[in-house]
Protein backbone atom coordinates (compact mmCIF):
# COMPACT_ATOMS: atom_id res chain seq x y z
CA UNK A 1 13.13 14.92 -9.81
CA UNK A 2 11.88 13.77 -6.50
CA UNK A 3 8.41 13.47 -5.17
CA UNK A 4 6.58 16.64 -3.63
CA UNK A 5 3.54 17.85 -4.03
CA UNK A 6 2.50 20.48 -6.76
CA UNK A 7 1.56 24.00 -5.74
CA UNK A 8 -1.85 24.76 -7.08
CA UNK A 9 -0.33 26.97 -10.07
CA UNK A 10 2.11 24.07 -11.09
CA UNK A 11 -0.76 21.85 -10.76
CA UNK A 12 -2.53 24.24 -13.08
CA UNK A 13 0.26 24.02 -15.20
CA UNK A 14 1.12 20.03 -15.12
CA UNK A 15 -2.68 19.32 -16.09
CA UNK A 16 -2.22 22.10 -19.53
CA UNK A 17 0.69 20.45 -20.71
CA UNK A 18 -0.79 16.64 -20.26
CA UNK A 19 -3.61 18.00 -22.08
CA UNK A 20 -1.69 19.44 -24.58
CA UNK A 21 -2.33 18.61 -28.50
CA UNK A 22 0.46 15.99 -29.44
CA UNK A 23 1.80 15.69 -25.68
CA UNK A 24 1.52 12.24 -25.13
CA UNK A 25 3.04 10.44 -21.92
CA UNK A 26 6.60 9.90 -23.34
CA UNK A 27 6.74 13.46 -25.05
CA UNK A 28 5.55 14.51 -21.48
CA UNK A 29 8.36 12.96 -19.86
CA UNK A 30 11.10 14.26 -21.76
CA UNK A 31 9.57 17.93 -21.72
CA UNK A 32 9.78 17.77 -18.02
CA UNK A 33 13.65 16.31 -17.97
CA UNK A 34 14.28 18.99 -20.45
CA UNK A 35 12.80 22.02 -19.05
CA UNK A 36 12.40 20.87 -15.20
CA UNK A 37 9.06 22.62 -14.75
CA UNK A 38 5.50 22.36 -16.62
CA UNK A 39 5.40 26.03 -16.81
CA UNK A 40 8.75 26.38 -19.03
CA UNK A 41 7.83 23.47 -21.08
CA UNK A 42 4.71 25.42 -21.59
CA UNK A 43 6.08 28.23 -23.06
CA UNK A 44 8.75 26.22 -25.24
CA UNK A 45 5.79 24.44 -26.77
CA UNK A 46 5.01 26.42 -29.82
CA UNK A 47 8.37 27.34 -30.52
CA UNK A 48 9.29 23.54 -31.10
CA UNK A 49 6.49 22.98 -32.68
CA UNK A 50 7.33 25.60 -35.50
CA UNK A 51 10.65 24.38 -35.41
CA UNK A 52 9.67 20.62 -36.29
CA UNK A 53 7.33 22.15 -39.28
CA UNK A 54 4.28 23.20 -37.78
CA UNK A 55 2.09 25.71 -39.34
CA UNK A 56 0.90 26.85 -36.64
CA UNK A 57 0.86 26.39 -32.72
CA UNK A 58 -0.25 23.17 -31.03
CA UNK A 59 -3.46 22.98 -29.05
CA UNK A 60 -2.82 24.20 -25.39
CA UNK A 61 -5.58 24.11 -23.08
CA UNK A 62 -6.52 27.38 -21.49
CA UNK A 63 -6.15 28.81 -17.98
CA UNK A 64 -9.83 28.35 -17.68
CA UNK A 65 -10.24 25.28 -18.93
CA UNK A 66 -7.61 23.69 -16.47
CA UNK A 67 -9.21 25.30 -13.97
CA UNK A 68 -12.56 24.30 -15.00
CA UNK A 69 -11.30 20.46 -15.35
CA UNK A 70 -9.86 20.99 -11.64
CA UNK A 71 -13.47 22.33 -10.67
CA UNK A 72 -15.50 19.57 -12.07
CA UNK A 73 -13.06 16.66 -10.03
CA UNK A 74 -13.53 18.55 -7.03
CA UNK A 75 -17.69 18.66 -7.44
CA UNK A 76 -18.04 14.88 -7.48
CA UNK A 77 -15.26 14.25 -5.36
CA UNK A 78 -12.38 12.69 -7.52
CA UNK A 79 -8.60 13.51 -6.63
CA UNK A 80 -6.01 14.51 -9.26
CA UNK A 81 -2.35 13.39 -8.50
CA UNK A 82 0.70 13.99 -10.79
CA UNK A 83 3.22 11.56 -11.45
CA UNK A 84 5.70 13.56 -9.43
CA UNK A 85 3.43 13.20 -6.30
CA UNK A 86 3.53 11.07 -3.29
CA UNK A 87 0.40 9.71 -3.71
CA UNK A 88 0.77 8.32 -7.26
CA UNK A 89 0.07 4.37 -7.07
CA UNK A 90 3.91 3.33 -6.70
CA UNK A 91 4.31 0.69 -9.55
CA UNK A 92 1.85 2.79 -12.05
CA UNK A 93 5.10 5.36 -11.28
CA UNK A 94 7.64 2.27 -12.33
CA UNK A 95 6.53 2.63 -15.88
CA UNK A 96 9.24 3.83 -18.25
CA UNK A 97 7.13 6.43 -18.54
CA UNK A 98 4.17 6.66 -16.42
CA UNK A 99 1.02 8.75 -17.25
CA UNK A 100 1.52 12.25 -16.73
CA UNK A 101 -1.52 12.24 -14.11
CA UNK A 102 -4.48 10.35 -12.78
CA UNK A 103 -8.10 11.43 -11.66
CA UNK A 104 -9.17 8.74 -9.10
CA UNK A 105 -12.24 8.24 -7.27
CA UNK A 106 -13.45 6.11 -3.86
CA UNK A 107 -10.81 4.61 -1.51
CA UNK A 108 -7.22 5.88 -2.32
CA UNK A 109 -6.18 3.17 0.12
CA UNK A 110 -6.77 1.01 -2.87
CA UNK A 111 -4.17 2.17 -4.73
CA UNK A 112 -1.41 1.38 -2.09
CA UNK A 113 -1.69 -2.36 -2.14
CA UNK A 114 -0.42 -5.35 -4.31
CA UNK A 115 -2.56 -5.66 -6.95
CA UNK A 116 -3.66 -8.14 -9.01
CA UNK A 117 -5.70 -7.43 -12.71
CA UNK A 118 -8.29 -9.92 -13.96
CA UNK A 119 -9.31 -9.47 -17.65
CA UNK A 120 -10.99 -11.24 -20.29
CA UNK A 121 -13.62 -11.53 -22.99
CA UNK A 122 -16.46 -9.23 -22.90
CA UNK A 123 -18.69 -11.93 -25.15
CA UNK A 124 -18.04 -14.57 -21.63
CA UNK A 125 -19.24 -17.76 -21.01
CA UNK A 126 -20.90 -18.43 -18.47
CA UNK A 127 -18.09 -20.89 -16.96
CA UNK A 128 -15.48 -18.09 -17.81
CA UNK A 129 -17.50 -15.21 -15.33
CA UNK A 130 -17.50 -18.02 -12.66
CA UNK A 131 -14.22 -18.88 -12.80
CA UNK A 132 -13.42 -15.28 -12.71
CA UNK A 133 -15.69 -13.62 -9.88
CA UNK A 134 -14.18 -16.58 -7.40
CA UNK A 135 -10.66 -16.16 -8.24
CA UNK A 136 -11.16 -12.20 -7.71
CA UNK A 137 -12.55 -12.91 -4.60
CA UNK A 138 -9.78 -15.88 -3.13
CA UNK A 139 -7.32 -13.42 -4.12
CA UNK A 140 -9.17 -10.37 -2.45
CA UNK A 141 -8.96 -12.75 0.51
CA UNK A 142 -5.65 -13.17 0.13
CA UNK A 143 -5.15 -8.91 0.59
CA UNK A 144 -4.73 -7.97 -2.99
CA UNK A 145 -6.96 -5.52 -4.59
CA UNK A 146 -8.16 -6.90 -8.29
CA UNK A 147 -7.88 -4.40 -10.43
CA UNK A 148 -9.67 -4.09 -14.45
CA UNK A 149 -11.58 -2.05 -16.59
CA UNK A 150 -15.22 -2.41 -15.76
CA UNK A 151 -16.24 -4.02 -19.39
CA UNK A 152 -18.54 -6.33 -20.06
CA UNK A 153 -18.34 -10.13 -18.89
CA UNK A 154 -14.49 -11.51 -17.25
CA UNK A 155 -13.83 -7.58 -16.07
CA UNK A 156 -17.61 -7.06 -14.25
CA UNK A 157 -17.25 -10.42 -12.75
CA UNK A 158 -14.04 -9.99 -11.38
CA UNK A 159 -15.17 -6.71 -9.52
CA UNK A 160 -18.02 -8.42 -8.39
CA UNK A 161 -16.06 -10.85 -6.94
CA UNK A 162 -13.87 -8.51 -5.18
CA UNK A 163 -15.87 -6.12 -4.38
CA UNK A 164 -15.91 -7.38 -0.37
CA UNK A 165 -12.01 -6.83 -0.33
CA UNK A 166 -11.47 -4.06 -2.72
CA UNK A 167 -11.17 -3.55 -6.26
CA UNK A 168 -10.04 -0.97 -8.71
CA UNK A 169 -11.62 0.29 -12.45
CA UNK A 170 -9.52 1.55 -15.11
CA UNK A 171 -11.37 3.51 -17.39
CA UNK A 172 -11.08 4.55 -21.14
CA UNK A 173 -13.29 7.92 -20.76
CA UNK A 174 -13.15 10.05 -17.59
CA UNK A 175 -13.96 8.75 -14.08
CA UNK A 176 -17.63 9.99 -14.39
CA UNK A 177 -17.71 8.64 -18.21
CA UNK A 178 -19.58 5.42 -16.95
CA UNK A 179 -19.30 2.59 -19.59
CA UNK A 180 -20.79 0.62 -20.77
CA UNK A 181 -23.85 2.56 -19.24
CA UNK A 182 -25.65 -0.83 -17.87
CA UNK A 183 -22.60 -0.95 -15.53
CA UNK A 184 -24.09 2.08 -13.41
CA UNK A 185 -24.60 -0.08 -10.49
CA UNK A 186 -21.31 -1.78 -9.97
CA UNK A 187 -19.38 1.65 -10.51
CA UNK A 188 -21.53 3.44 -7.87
CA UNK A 189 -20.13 0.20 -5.72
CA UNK A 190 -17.09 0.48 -7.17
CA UNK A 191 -16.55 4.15 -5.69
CA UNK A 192 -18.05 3.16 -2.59
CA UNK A 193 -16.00 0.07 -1.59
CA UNK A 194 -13.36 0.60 -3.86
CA UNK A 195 -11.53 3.27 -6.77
CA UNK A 196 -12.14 4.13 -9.92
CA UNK A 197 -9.21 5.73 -11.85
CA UNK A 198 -8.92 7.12 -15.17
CA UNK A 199 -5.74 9.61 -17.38
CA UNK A 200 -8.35 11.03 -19.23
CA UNK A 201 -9.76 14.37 -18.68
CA UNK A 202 -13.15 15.02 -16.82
CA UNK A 203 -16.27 14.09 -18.81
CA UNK A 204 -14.09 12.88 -21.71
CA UNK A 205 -15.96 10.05 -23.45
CA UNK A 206 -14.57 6.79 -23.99
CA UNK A 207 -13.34 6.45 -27.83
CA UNK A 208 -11.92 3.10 -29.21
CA UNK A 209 -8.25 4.98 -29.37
CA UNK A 210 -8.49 5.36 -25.70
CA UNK A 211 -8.56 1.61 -24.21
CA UNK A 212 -5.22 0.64 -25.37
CA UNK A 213 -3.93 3.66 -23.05
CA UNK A 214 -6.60 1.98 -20.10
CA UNK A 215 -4.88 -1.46 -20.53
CA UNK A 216 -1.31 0.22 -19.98
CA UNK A 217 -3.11 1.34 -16.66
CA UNK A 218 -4.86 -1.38 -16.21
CA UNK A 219 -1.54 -3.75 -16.07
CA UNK A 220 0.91 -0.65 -14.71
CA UNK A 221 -1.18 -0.68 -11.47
CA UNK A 222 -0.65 -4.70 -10.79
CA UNK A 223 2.21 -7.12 -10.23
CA UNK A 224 0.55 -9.36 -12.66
CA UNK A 225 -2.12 -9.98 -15.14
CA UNK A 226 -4.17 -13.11 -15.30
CA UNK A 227 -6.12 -13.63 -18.61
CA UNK A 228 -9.04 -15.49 -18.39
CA UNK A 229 -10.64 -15.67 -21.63
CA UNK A 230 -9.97 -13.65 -24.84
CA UNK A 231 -9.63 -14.87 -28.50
CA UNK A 232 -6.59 -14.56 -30.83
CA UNK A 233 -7.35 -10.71 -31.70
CA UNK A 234 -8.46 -9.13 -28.26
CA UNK A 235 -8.08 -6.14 -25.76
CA UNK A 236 -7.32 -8.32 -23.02
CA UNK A 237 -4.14 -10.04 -24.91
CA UNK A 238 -2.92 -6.34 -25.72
CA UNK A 239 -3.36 -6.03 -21.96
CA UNK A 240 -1.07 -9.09 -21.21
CA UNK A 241 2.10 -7.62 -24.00
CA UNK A 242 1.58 -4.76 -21.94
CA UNK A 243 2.12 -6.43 -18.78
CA UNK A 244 5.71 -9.02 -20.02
CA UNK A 245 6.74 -5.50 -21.59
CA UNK A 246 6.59 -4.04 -17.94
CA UNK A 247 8.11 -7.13 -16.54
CA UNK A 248 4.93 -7.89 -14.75
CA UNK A 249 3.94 -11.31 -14.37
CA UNK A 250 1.41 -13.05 -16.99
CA UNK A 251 -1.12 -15.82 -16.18
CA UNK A 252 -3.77 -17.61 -17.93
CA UNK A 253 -6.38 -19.51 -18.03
CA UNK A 254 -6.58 -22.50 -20.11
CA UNK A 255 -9.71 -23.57 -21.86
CA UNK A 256 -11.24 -25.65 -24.45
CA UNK A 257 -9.13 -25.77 -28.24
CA UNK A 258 -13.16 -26.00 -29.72
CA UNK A 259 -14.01 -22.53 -27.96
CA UNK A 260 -12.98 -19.36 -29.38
CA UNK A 261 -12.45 -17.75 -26.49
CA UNK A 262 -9.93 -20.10 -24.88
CA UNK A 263 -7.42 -19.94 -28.11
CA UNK A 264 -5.88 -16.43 -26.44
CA UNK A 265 -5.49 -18.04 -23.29
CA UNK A 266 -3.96 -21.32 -24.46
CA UNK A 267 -1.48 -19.10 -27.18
CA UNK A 268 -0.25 -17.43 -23.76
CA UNK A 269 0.35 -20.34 -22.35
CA UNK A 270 2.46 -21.33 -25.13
CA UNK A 271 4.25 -18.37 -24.76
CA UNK A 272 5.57 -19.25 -21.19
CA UNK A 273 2.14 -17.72 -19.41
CA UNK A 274 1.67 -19.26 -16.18
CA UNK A 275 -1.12 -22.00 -16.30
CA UNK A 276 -3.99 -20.83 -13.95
CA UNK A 277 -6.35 -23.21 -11.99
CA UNK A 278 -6.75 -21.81 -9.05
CA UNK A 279 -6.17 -18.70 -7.07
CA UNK A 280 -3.41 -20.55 -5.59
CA UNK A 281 -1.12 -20.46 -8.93
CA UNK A 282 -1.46 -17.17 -8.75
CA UNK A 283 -0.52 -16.45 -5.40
CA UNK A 284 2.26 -18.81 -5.71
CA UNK A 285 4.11 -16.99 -8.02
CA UNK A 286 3.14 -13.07 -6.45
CA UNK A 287 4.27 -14.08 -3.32
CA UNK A 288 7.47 -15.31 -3.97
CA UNK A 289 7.42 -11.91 -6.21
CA UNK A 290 9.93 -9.11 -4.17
CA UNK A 291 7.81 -6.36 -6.38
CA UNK A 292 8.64 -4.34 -8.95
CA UNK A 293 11.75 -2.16 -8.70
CA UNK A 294 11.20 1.65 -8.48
CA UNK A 295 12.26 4.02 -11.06
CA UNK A 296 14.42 7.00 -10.56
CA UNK A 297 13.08 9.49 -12.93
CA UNK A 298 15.54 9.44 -16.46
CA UNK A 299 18.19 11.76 -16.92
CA UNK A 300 18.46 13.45 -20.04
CA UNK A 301 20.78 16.29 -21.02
CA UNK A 302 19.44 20.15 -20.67
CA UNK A 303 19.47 21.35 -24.02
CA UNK A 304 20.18 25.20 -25.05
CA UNK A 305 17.12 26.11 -27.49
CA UNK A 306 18.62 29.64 -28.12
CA UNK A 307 19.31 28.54 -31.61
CA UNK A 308 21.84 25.37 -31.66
CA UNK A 309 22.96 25.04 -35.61
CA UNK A 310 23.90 21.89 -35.38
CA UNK A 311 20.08 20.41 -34.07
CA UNK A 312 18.29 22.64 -36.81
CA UNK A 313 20.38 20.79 -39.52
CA UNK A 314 19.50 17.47 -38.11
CA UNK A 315 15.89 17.91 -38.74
CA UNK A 316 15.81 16.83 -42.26
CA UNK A 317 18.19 13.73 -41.49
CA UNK A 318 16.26 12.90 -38.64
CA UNK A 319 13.11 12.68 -40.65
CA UNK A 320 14.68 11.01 -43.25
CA UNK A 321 15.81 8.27 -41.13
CA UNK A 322 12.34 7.49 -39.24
CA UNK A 323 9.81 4.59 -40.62
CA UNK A 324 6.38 2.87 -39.73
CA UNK A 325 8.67 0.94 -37.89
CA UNK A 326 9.30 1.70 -34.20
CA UNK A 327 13.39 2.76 -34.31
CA UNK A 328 15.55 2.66 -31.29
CA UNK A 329 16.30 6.51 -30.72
CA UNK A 330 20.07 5.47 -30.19
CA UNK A 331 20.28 3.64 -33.48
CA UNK A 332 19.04 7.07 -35.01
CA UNK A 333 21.73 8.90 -32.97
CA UNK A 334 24.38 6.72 -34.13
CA UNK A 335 22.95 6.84 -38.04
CA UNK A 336 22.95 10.35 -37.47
CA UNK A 337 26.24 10.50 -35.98
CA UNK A 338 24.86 13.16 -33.34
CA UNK A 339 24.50 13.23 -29.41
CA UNK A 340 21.66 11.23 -28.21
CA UNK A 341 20.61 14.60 -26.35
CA UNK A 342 20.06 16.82 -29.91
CA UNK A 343 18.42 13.48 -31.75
CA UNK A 344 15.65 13.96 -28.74
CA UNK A 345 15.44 17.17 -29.07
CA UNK A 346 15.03 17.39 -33.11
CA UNK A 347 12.15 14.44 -32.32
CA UNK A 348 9.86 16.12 -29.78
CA UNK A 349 10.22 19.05 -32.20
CA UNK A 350 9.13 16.32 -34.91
CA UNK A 351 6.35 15.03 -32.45
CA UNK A 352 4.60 18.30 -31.42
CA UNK A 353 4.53 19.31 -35.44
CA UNK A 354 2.51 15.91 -35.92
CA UNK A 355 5.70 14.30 -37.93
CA UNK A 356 6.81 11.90 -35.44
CA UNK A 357 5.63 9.99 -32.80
CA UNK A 358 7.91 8.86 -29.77
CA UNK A 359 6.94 5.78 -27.84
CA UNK A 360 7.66 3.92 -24.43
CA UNK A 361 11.08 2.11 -24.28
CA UNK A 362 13.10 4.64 -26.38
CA UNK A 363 11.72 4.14 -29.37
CA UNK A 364 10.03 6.58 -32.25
CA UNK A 365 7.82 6.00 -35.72
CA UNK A 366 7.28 8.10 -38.17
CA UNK A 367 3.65 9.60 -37.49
């Protein structure tokens, strides 16, 4: 599928069935291979949904309420684009998949520049927000936009710090959900000298379910990640798996073995994490960096739903052969001895009845 822009009815369309109950952005992207327009995969959706096991249909949002989601961007100003559309940030589109969509708000120039993301520990010493707002701004010198997720200690300091050459704000809620709510100032700057960008919905309220979905964004949207403090168990290291899973580069920044918040940092390191100093270890590596490779969109076989036999028997296999443990969806083809193209289909029937769960890089659990 090549870019274009959406009409406003497929645009209509596109935002129902990202919004849909169960649709998630891999389920997304193999409804749109397999039915080639939002509108058919639409009307597929509670079919396949009874089909998996469903009682009844999954939650579709209305006409109206697309329509009122559309109206409340437009009233403060925020721009919707599709992942099919020219303007989606190119290596957020690289992703394997990408979101279905993005709301964005401020300077859209922001989004077509190398980027960098700065993250960290929310509890930040002081040392650590130093560090951090001058290494944003070196690199904003340097032309790249700094992007991160407008928490609490590293991420604030790093838009501070950028703010001169342009930065960008992930966010877990919608792009008017500000949060934390003390951060009312820097987003206001934020939209005004930068972009704020969220997949969530308008006025959707940041949960704790919804940040691991912000750090995919966060580290989608840059050519590399630089950590500059987080402990063992933190955010901002499930932000830098993110990033070597998307074969973006990793950095961080070492500290102190007696402080907490350095043992992240140094475990990276250990890991093969680029040692960070100075903004120039950064741009040493980025610069040498040709950029991440575009993705042509994944071709899957088109599927005849009119009532195939043989992918309404492999329900009960299928289901017997998923575990808690992400499964390659060809090993479960081969198990199965079926074509990869039914095993897909018998899972997103799986997935919209709330029975399975596909994932990013091919793989599936058992939900």
């Amino acid at each position: 599928m090549k870019a274009r822009a959406l009409t406003d009815r497929e645009r209509i369309d596109w935002l129902r069935l990202a919004r849909a109950g169960a649709v998630g952005p891999v389920t997304f992207a193999h409804l749109i291979a397999r039915y080639r327009s939002p509108s058919r995969a639409l009307n597929a959706l509670p079919d396949l949904a009874r089909r998996g096991g469903r009682a009844g249909s999954p939650e579709i949002p209305s006409l109206a309420m697309a329509e009122a989601e559309l109206a409340a961007g437009a009233a403060v100003g925020a721009r919707l684009i599709a992942a099919c559309e020219p303007g989606f940030p190119r290596l957020l589109g690289a992703l394997d998949p990408p979101p279905p969509l993005i709301w964005t708000l401020g300077d859209p120039a922001c989004l077509e520049r190398r980027a960098v993301a700065i993250v960290g520990a929310r509890i930040s010493s002081g040392a650590g927000r130093r560090f951090a707002r001058t290494l944003a701004a070196e690199l904003g010198e340097a032309g790249y936009v700094v992007v991160s997720g407008m928490a609490r200690g590293i991420d604030a300091a790093a838009h501070e710090g950028a703010l001169a050459f342009g930065s960008a704000a992930v966010l877990a809620g919608g792009v008017d959900d500000v949060y934390p709510p003390e951060h009312g100032e820097l987003y206001e700057s934020l939209k005004a000298k930068g972009c704020v960008i969220s997949e969530r919905s308008m006025g959707h309220k940041a949960r704790a379910a919804d940040f691991p979905r912000r750090n995919r964004v966060i580290s989608g949207l840059s050519l590399g990640v630089v950590v500059v403090e987080a402990e063992l168990r933190s955010g901002s290291l499930i932000t830098a798996r993110l990033a070597g899973e998307q074969g973006r580069e990793v950095f961080a920044v070492p500290g102190s073995p007696l402080d907490p918040r350095a043992r992240g940092c140094n475990d990276l390191i250990r890991q093969g994490a680029t040692l960070v100093e100075e903004a120039e270890d950064v741009l040493r590596v980025l610069d040498a960096q040709p950029g991440v490779t575009e993705r042509e969109p994944p071709s899957y076989d088109l599927f005849d739903d009119r009532g195939d036999p043989e992918t309404r028997g492999l329900r009960a296999v299928v289901e017997d052969l998923l575990s808690p443990t992400p499964t390659p969806i060809d090993e479960l083809a081969r198990a199965a001895d079926a074509p990869t193209s039914a095993i897909l289909a018998t899972l997103m029937e799986l997935t919209l009845a709330g029975r399975a769960e596909l994932l990013a890089g091919g793989l599936v659990v058992r939900a």
